[in-house]
Protein backbone atom coordinates (compact mmCIF):
# COMPACT_ATOMS: atom_id res chain seq x y z
CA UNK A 1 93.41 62.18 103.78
CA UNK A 2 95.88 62.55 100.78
CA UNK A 3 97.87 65.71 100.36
CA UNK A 4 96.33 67.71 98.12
CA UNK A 5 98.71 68.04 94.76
CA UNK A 6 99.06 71.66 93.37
CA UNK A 7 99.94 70.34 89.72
CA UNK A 8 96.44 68.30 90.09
CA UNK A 9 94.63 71.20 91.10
CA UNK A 10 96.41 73.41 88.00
CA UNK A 11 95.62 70.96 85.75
CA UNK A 12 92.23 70.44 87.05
CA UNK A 13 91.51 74.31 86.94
CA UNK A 14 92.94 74.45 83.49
CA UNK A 15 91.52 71.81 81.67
CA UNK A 16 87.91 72.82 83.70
CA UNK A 17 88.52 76.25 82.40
CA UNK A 18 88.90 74.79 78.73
CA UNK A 19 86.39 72.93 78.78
CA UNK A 20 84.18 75.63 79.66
CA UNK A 21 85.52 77.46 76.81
CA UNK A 22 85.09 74.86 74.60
CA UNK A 23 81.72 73.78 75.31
CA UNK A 24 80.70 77.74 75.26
CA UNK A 25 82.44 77.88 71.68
CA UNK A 26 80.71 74.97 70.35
CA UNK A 27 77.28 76.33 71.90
CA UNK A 28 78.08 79.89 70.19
CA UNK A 29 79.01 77.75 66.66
CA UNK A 30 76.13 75.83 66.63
CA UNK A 31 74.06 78.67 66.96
CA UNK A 32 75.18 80.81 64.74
CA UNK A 33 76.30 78.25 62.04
CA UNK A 34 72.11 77.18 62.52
CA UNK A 35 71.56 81.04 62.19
CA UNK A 36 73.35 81.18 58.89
CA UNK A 37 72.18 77.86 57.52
CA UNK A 38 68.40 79.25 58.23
CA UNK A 39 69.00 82.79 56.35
CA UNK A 40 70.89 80.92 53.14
CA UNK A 41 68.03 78.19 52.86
CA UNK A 42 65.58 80.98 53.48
CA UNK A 43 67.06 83.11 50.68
CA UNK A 44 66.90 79.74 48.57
CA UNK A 45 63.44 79.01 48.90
CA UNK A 46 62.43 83.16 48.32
CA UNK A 47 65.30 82.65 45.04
CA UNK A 48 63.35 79.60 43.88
CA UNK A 49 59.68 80.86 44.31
CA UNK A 50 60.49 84.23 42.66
CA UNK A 51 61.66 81.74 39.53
CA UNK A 52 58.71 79.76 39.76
CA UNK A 53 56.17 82.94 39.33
CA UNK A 54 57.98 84.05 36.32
CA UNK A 55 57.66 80.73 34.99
CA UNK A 56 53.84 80.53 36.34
CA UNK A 57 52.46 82.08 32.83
CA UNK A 58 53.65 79.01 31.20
CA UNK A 59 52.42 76.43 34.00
CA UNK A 60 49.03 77.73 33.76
CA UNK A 61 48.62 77.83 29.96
CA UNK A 62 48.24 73.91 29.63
CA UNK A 63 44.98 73.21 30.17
CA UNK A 64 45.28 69.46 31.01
CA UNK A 65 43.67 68.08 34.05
CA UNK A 66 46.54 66.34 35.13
CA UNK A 67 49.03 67.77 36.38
CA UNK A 68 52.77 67.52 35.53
CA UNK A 69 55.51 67.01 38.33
CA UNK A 70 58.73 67.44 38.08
CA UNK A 71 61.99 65.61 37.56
CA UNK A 72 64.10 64.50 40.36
CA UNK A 73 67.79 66.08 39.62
CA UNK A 74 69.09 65.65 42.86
CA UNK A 75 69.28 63.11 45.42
CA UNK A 76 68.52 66.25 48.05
CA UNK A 77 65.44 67.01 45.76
CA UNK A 78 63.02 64.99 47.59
CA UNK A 79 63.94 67.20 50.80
CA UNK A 80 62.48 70.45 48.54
CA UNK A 81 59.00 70.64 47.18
CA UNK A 82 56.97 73.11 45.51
CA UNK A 83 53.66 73.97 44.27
CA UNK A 84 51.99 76.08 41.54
CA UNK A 85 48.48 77.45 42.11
CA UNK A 86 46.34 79.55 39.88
CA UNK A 87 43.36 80.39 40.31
CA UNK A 88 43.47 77.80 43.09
CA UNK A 89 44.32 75.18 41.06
CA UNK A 90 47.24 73.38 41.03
CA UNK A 91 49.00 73.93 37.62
CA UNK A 92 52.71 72.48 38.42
CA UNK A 93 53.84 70.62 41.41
CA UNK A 94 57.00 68.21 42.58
CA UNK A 95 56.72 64.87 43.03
CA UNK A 96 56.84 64.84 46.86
CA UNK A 97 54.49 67.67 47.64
CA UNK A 98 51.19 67.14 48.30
CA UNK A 99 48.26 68.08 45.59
CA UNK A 100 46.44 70.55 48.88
CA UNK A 101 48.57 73.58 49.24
CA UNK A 102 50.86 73.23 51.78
CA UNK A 103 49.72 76.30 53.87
CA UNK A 104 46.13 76.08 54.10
CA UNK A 105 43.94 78.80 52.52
CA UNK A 106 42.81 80.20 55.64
CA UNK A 107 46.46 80.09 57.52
CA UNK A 108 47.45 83.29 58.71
CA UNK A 109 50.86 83.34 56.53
CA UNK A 110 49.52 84.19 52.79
CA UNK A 111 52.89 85.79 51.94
CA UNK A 112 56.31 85.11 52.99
CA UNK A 113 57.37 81.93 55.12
CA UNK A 114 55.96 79.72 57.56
CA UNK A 115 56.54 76.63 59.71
CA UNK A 116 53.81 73.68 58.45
CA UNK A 117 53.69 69.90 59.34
CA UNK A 118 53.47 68.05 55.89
CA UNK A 119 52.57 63.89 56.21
CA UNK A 120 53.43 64.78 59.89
CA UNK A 121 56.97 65.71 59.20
CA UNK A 122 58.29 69.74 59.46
CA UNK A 123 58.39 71.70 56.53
CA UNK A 124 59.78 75.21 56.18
CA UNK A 125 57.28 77.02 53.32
CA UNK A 126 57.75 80.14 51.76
CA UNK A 127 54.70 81.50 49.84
CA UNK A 128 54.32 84.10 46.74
CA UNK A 129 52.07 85.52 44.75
CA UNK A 130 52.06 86.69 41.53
CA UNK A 131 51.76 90.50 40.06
CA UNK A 132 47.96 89.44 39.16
CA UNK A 133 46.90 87.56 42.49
CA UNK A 134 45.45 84.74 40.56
CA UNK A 135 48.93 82.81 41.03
CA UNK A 136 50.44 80.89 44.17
CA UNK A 137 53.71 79.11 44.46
CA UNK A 138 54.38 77.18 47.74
CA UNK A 139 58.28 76.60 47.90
CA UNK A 140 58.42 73.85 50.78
CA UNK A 141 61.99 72.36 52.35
CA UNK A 142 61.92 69.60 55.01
CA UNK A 143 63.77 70.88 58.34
CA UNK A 144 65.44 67.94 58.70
CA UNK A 145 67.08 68.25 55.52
CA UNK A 146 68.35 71.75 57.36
CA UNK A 147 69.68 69.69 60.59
CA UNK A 148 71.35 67.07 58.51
CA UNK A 149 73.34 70.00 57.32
CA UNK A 150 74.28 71.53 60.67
CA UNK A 151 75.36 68.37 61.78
CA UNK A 152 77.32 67.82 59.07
CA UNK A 153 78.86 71.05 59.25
CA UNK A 154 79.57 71.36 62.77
CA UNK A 155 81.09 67.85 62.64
CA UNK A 156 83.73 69.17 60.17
CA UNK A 157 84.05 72.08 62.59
CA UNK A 158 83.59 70.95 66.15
CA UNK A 159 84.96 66.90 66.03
CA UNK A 160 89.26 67.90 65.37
CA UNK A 161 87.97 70.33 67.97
CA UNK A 162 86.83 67.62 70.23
CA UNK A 163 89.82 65.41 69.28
CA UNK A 164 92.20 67.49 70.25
CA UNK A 165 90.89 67.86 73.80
CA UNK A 166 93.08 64.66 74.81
CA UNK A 167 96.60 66.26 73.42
CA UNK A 168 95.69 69.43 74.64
CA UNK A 169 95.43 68.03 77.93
CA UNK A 170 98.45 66.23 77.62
CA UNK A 171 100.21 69.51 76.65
CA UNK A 172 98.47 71.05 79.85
CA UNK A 173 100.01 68.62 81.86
CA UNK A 174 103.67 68.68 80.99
CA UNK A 175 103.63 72.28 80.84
CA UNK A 176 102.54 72.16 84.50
CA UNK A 177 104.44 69.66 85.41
CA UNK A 178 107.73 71.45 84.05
CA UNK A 179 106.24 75.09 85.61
CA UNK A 180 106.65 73.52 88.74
CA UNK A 181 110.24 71.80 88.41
CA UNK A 182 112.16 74.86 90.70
CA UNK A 183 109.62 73.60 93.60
CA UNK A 184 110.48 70.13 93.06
CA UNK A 185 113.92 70.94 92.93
CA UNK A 186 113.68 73.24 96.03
CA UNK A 187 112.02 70.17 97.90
CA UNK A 188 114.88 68.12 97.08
CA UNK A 189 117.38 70.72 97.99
CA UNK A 190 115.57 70.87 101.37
CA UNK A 191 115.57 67.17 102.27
CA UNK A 192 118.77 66.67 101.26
CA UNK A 193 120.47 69.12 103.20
CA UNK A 194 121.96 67.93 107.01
CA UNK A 195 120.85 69.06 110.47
CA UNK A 196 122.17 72.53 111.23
CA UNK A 197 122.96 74.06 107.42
CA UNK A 198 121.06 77.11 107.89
CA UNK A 199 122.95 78.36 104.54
CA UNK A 200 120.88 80.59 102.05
CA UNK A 201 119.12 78.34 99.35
CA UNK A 202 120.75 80.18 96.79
CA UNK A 203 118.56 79.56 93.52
CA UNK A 204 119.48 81.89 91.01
CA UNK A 205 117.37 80.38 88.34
CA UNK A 206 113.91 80.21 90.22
CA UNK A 207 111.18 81.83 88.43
CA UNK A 208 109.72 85.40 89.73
CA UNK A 209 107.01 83.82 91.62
CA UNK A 210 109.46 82.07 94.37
CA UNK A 211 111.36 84.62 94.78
CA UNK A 212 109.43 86.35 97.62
CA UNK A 213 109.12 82.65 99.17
CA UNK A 214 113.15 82.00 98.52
CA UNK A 215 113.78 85.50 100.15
CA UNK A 216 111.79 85.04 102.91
CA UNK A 217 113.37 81.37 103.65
CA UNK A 218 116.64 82.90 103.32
CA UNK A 219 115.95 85.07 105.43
CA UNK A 220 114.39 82.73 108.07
CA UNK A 221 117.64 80.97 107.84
CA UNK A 222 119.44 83.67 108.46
CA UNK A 223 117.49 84.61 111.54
CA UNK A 224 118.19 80.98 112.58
CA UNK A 225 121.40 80.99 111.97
CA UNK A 226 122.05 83.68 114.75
CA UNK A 227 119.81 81.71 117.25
CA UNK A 228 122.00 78.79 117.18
CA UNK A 229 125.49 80.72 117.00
CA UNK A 230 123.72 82.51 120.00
CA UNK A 231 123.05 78.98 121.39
CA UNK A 232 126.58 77.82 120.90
CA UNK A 233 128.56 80.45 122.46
CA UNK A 234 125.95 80.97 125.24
CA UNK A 235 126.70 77.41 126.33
CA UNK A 236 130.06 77.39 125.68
CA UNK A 237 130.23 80.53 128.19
CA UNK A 238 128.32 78.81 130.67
CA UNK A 239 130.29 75.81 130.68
CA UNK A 240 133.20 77.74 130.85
CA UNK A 241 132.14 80.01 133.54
CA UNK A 242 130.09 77.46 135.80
CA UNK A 243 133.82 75.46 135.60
CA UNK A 244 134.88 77.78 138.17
CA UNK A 245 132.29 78.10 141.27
CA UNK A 246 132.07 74.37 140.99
CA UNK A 247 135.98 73.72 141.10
CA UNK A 248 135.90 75.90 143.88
CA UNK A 249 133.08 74.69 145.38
CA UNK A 250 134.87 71.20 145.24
CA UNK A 251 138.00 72.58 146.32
CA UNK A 252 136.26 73.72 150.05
CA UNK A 253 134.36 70.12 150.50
CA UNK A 254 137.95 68.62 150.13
CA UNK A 255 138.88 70.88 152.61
CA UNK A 256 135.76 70.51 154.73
CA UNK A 257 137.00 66.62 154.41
CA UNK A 258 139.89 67.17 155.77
CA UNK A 259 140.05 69.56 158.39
CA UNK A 260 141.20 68.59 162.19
CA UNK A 261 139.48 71.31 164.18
CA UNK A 262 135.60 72.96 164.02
CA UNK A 263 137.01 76.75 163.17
CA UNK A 264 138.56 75.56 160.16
CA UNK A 265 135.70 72.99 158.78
CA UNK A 266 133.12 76.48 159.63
CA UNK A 267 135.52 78.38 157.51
CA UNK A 268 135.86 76.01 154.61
CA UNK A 269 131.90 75.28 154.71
CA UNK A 270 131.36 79.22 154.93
CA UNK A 271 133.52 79.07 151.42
CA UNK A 272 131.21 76.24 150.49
CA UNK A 273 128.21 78.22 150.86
CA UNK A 274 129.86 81.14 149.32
CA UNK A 275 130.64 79.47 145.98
CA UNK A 276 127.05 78.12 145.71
CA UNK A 277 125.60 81.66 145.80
CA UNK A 278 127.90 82.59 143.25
CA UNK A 279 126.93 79.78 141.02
CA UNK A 280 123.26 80.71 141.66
CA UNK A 281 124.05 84.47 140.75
CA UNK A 282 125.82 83.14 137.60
CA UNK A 283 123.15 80.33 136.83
CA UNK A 284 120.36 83.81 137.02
CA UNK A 285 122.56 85.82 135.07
CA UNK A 286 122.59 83.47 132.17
CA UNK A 287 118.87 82.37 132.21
CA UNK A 288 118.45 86.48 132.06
CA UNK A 289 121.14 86.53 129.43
CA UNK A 290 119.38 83.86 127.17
CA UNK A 291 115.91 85.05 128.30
CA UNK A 292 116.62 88.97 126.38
CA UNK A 293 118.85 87.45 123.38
CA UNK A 294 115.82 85.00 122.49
CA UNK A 295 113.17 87.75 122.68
CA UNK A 296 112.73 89.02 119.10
CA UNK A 297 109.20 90.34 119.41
CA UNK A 298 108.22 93.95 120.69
CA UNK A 299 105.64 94.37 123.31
CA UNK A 300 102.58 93.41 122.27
CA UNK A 301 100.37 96.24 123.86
CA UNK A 302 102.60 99.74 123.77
CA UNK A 303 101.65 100.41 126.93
CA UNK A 304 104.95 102.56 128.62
CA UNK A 305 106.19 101.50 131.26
CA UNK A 306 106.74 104.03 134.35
CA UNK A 307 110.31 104.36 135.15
CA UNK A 308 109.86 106.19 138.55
CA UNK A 309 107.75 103.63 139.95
CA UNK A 310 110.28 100.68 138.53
CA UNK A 311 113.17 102.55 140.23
CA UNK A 312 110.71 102.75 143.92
CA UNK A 313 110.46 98.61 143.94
CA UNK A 314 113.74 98.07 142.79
CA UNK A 315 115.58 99.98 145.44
CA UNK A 316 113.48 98.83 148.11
CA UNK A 317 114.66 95.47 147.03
CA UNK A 318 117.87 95.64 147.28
CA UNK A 319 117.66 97.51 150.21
CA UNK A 320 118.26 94.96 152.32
CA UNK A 321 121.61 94.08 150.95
CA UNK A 322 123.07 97.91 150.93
CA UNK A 323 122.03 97.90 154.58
CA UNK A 324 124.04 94.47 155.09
CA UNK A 325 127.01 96.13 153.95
CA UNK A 326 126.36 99.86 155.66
CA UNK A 327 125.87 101.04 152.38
CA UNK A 328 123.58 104.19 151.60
CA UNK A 329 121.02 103.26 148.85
CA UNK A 330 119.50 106.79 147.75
CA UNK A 331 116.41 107.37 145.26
CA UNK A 332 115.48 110.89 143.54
CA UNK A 333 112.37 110.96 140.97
CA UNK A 334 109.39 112.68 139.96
CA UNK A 335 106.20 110.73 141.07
CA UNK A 336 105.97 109.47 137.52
CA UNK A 337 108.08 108.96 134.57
CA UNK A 338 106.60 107.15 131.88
CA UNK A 339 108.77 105.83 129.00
CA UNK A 340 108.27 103.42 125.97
CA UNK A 341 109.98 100.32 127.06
CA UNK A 342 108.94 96.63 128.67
CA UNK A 343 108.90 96.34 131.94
CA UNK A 344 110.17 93.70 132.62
CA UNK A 345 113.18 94.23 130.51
CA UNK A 346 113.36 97.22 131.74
CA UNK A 347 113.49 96.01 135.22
CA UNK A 348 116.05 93.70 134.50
CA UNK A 349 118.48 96.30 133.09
CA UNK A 350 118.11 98.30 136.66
CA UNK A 351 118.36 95.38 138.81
CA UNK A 352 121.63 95.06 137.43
CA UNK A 353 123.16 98.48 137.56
CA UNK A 354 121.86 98.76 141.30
CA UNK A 355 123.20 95.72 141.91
CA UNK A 356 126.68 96.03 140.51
CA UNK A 357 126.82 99.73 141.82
CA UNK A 358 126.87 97.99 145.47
CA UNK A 359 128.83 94.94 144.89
CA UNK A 360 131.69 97.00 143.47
CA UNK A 361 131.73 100.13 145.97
CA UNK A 362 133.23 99.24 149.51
CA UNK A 363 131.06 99.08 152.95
CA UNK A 364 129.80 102.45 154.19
CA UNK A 365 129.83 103.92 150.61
CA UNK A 366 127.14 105.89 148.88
CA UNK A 367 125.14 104.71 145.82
CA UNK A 368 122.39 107.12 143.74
CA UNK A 369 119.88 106.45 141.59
CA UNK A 370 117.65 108.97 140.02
CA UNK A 371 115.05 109.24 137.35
CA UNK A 372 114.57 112.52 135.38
CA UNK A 373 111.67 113.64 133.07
CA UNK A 374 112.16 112.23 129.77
CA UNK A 375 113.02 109.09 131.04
CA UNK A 376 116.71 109.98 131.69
CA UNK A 377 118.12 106.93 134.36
CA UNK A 378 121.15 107.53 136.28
CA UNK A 379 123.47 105.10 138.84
CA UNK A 380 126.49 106.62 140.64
CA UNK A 381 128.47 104.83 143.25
CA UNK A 382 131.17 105.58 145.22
CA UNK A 383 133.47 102.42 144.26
CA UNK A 384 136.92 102.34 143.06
CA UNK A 385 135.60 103.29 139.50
CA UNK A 386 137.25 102.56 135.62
CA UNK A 387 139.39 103.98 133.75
CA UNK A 388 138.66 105.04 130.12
CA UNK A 389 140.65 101.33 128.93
CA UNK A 390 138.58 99.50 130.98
CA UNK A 391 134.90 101.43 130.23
CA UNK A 392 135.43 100.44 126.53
CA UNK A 393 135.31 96.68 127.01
CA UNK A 394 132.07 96.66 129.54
CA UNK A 395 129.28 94.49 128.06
CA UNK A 396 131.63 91.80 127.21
CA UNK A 397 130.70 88.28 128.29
CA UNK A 398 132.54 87.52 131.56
CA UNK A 399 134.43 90.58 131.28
CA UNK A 400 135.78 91.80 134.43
CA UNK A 401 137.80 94.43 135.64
CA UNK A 402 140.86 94.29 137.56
CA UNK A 403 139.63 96.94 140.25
CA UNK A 404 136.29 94.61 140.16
CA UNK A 405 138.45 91.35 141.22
CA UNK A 406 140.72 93.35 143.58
CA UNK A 407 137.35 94.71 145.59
CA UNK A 408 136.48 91.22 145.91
CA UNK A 409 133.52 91.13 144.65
CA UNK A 410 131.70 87.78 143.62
CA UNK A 411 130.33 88.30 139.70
CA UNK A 412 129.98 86.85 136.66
CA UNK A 413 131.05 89.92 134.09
CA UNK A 414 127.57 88.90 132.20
CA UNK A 415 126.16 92.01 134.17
CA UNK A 416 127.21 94.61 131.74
CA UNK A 417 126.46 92.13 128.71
CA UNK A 418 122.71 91.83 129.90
CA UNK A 419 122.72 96.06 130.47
CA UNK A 420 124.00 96.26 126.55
CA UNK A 421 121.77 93.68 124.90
CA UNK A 422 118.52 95.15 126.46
CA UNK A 423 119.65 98.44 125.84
CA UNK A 424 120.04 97.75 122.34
CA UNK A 425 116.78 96.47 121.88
CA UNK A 426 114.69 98.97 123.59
CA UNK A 427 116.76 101.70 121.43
CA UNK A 428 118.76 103.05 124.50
CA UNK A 429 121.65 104.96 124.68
CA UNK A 430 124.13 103.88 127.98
CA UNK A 431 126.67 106.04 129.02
CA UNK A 432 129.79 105.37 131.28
CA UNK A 433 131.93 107.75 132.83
CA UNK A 434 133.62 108.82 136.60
CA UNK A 435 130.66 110.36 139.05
CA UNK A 436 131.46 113.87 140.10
CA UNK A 437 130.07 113.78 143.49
CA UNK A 438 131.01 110.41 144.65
CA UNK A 439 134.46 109.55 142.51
CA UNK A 440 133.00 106.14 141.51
CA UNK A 441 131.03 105.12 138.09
CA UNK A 442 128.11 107.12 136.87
CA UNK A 443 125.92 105.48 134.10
CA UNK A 444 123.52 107.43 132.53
CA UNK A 445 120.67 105.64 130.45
CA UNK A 446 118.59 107.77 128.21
CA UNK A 447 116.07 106.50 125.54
CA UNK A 448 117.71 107.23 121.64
CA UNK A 449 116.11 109.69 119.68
CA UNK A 450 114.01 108.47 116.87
CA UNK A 451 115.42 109.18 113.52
C-alpha cells in the first residue's frame, strides 16, 4: 500500500468541502431565483388581468360573432395568452389561447391563480372578475416559458461559478503545497544530516503548528544526545579500567609459565585467580553502572518498597564474606520501614555500601547498618576512614582513595558512582562523614524532602 500523502488528503478535504458548498449554493440559488421568478410572473399575470377588466367594457360592446385576437408584439407573446368572457362568452382572446376558458367553469379556482394543462402542455392561469360578475378574464403563461428563464438566469449566475471550480482548485493546491514547504524542508534537513548529529533542528522560520513537533524533536535529541555521551565515556571507562585486571592477569600466567618450583606456580595462579574476580567485580559494577544511567522511567506501580526487609536479605548475603574475614556484620531496624523507592535500585545502592564498608575496614573490624523510621539508612565501619579532601571526590568514576589502595582492597572506584547516580534518581540525599562509635565512615541515606 502507498503512503498516504497529507497534501492529497488537504486538498481532497478542501476541494470536497467546496464542492459541498458550491453545490448547496447553487441548490439555495436555484430555489430562490425560481421563488422570485414565480412571484414577478405572478404579479405580471394579476398586472395584466386587472388591465384587461378595465378594458372589458369595450371588448364586450362589439357585438360581432367573431371574435377578435390579438396582435403578436413579441416573440415571447405566444408563451402568454388571455381570454375575455362576458356573460360567458368570449368577447376578446389571443391568438394562442383556446376559444373554452382555460379553467373550466366548474374548477375549484374561480378567482385568483391556478395550475391547468392547455393542448397538454402546463399553463400558469390567473383568473378575475369584474365589479359586475358578468365579466371573466383568464390571463394564461406557459411554465416552460418560466423555466427557460431560470435556466437562463442561473446560467449567467451559476456557469463562471462552475468555471472557476478548475482554478480554484489549482489555487487550492499550490497553497497547500507551499503550507507544507517547512515539512518538506524539515524532511530534507533530516535525511541529510550524518549518523550521530543529535544537534537541535533549529528552524526559526517554521510556522506555529510545528513548533510543538520541532520542540519535542529537539528535545528527543537532546535526551539522545546524553545517551550516547553516556555510551562513550562508559566504554571508554571500561576499556580503560578492564586494561588493568587483564594486564595483570597476563602478567601472573607469564609467571605461572615460568616458574621452577610448585609454591611459586600456586602463588602466581592464586594471583591469577585473584585478578579474574576482580575483573568479574568490575565487569558487575559496570553492567550495574549502565543498567541505572539507562533507566529513565519511574516505577511503573508506586508500590514502596520496604527498606527494613531489603536491609534483612542483604546482610544475610554478605554474611558470608564478613565472616571470611572475622568481620562483625550488625543489623538494627524496625520490623518494617516502607519508603517510596524501586527495589531493585534500591537494593543495588545497599549492596554497595555493605559491601565497600567490609572491603575497606581491616579483619576483625565492626560494620553497622541500621534502618530508622522515615526511611533514614545508615552504614558505619570501622576502616581507616576519609578525610574531608577525599569525601568530596566520592562518586567519581574509578575514583579511589589512597587509604582504599593502601588497605589493599580489590575495587573498581565505580562503587560510589553507582551509590550517587541512584541516589539522584530516587531523590536521595547521601551523606559522608567519620562514625563516632567505630572511627571509620558513616553514610547516612535519607529520602529528600519534596519541595
Amino acid at each position: 500500500m502507498s503512503t498516504p500523502s497529507l497534501s492529497r488528503r488537504l486538498l481532497v478535504l478542501v476541494m470536497a468541502l467546496v464542492g459541498l458548498t458550491w453545490i448547496g449554493a447553487a441548490v439555495y440559488t436555484w430555489i430562490d431565483v425560481r421563488h422570485e421568478l414565480d412571484e414577478l410572473f405572478d404579479g405580471h399575470l394579476a398586472q395584466a388581468a386587472a388591465l384587461l377588466v378595465v378594458q372589458a367594457a369595450d371588448f364586450h360592446e362589439d357585438d360581432d360573432d367573431e371574435v377578435p385576437e390579438s396582435p403578436v408584439l413579441h416573440r415571447y407573446a405566444p408563451r402568454v395568452a388571455f381570454q375575455v368572457f362576458h356573460e360567458d362568452r368570449l368577447v376578446r382572446r389571443s391568438a394562442n389561447a383556446p376559444v373554452q376558458p382555460m379553467v373550466a367553469a366548474g374548477a375549484r379556482t374561480d378567482h385568483g391563480f391556478a395550475r391547468v394543462r392547455i393542448s397538454g402542455e402546463p399553463w400558469r392561469v390567473f383568473v378575475a372578475r369584474g365589479a359586475e360578475q358578468d365579466v371573466r378574464v383568464y390571463v394564461g403563461e406557459h411554465e416552460h416559458a418560466r423555466g427557460a428563464v431560470l435556466r437562463a438566469v442561473l446560467r449567467g449566475t451559476l456557469w463562471p461559478l462552475a468555471l472557476a471550480l478548475p482554478v480554484l482548485a489549482l489555487a487550492v493546491a499550490w497553497g497547500v503545497h507551499g503550507g507544507l514547504a517547512p515539512l518538506r524542508r524539515l524532511g530534507r534537513t533530516l535525511a541529510a544530516r550524518v549518523p550521530g548529529d543529535v544537534s537541535p533542528v533549529g528552524t526559526p522560520d517554521a510556522p506555529a503548528e510545528m513548533r510543538p513537533m520541532l520542540d519535542a524533536l529537539d528535545g528527543l535529541f537532546t535526551r539522545i544526545a546524553t545517551l550516547i555521551d553516556g555510551e562513550r565515556r562508559f566504554t571508554a571507562d571500561a576499556a580503560h579500567e578492564l586494561r588493568t585486571p587483564i594486564a595483570a592477569i597476563r602478567a601472573q600466567a607469564q609467571v605461572v609459565l615460568g616458574a621452577q618450583d610448585d609454591a611459586e606456580r600456586r602463588h602466581a595462579l592464586q594471583s591469577v585467580l585473584a585478578g579474574c574476580d576482580r575483573a568479574t567485580r568490575l565487569v558487575a559494577q559496570l553492567l550495574a553502572l549502565a543498567r541505572v544511567e539507562s533507566t529513565a522511567a519511574a516505577r511503573a506501580d508506586g508500590t514502596p518498597t520496604d527498606l527494613a526487609a531489603l536491609a534483612r536479605r542483604t546482610v544475610a548475603d554478605l554474611a558470608p564474606a564478613a565472616l571470611a574475614r572475622q568481620q562483625t556484620l550488625g543489623l538494627e531496624s524496625p520490623a518494617a520501614c516502607p519508603v517510596p523507592a524501586d527495589e531493585t535500585l534500591l537494593g543495588v545502592l545497599l549492596r554497595n555500601l555493605v559491601d565497600n564498608a567490609l572491603r575497606y575496614s581491616p579483619p576483625g573490624a565492626e560494620v553497622r547498618v541500621s534502618v530508622a523510621a522515615g526511611g533514614t539508612l545508615t552504614v558505619e565501619d570501622g576502616g581507616p576512614g576519609l578525610d574531608a579532601d577525599a569525601r568530596v571526590h566520592l562518586g567519581q568514576r574509578f575514583y579511589r582513595a589512597d587509604t582504599a589502595a593502601a588497605s589493599g582492597a580489590a575495587g573498581s572506584g565505580l562503587g560510589w558512582s553507582i551509590v550517587r547516580r541512584i541516589a539522584e534518581r530516587e531523590r536521595l540525599l547521601v551523606d559522608v562523614d567519620t562514625s563516632p562509635a567505630l572511627g571509620g565512615l558513616r553514610v547516612r541515606v535519607t529520602p529528600r524532602q519534596n519541595s
